[in-house]
Protein backbone atom coordinates (compact mmCIF):
# COMPACT_ATOMS: atom_id res chain seq x y z
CA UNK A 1 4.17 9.36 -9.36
CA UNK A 2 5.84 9.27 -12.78
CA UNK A 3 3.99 9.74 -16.30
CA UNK A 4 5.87 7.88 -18.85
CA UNK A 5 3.96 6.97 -22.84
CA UNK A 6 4.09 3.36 -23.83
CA UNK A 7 7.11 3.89 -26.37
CA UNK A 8 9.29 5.60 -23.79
CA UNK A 9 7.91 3.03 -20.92
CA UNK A 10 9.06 -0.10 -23.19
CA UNK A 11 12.20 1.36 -24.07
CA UNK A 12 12.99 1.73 -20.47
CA UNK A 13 10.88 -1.18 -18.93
CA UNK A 14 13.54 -2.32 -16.50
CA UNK A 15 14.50 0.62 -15.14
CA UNK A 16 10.95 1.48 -14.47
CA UNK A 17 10.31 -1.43 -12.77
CA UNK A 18 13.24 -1.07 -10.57
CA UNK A 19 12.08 2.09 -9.65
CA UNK A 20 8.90 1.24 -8.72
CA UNK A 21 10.25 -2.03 -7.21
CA UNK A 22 12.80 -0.35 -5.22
CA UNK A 23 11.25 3.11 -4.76
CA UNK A 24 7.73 2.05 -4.35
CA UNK A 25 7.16 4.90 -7.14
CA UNK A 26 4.03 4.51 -9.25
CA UNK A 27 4.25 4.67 -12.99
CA UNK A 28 1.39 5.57 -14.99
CA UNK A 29 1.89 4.50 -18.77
CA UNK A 30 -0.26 6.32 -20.78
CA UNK A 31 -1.85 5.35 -23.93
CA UNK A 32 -3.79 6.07 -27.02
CA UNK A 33 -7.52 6.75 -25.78
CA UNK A 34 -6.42 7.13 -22.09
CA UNK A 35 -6.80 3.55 -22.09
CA UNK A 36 -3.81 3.97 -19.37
CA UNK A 37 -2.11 1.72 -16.96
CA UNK A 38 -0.66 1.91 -13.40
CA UNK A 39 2.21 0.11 -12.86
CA UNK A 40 2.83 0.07 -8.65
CA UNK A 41 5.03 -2.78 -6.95
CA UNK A 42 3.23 -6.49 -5.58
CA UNK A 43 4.17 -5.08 -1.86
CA UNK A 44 2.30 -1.63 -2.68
CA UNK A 45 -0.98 -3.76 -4.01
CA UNK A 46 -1.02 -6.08 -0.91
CA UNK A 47 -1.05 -3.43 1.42
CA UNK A 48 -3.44 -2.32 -0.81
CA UNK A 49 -5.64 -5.11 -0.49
CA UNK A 50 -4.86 -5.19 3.00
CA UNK A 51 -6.16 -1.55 4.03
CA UNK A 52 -9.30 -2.39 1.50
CA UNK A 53 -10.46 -5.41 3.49
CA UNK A 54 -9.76 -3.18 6.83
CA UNK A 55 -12.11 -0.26 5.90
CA UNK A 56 -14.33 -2.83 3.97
CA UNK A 57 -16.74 -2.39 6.47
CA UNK A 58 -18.39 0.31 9.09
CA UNK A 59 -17.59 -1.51 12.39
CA UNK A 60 -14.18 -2.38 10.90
CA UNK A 61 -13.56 1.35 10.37
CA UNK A 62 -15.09 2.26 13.67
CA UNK A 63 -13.02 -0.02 15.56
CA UNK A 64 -9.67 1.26 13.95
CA UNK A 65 -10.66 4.98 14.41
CA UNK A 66 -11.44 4.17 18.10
CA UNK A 67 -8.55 2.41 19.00
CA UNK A 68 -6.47 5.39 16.82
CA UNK A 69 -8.17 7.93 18.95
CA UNK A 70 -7.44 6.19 22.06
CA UNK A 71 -3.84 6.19 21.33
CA UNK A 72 -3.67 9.92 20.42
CA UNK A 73 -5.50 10.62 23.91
CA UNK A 74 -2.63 9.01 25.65
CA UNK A 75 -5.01 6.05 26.26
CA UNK A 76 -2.13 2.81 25.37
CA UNK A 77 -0.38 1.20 27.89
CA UNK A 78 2.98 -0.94 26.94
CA UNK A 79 2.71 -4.37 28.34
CA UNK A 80 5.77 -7.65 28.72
CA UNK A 81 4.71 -10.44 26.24
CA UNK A 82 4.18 -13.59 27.66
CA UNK A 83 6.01 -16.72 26.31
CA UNK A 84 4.00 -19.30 25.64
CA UNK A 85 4.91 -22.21 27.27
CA UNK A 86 6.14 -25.78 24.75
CA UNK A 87 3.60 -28.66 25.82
């Protein structure tokens, strides 16, 4: 996570954007008031958004820490994907 003030942010806008584009780092720009802004990359939000709607709610959670449990027991079992047949 870098800290950067607006003046030095703008001044260096695209390299900061590569950065967090590139190196999925997080730039906080901070501002007068700490009225501050976090600037992450569109693939870092969706996953985001992703794990948000996944933990969203208790049986969703429960069913993930289950199954994650079940795995760490030695409890998966590899299986041969079946093509599906063109009709």
């Amino acid at each position: 996570m870098v800290a950067v003030n607006y003046s030095q942010f703008r001044e260096q806008l695209k390299s900061h954007m590569d950065n967090v584009t590139e190196n999925y780092e997080t730039v906080i720009v901070t501002r007068k008031e700490n009225k501050n802004v976090v600037m992450i990359s569109e693939k870092t939000y969706n996953n985001m958004l992703e794990n948000m709607h996944l933990m969203g709610t208790k049986a969703n959670y429960d069913w993930l820490m289950e199954s994650k449990a079940q795995l760490q027991a030695g409890k998966a079992r590899a299986h041969d994907l079946i093509e599906a047949e063109d009709e």
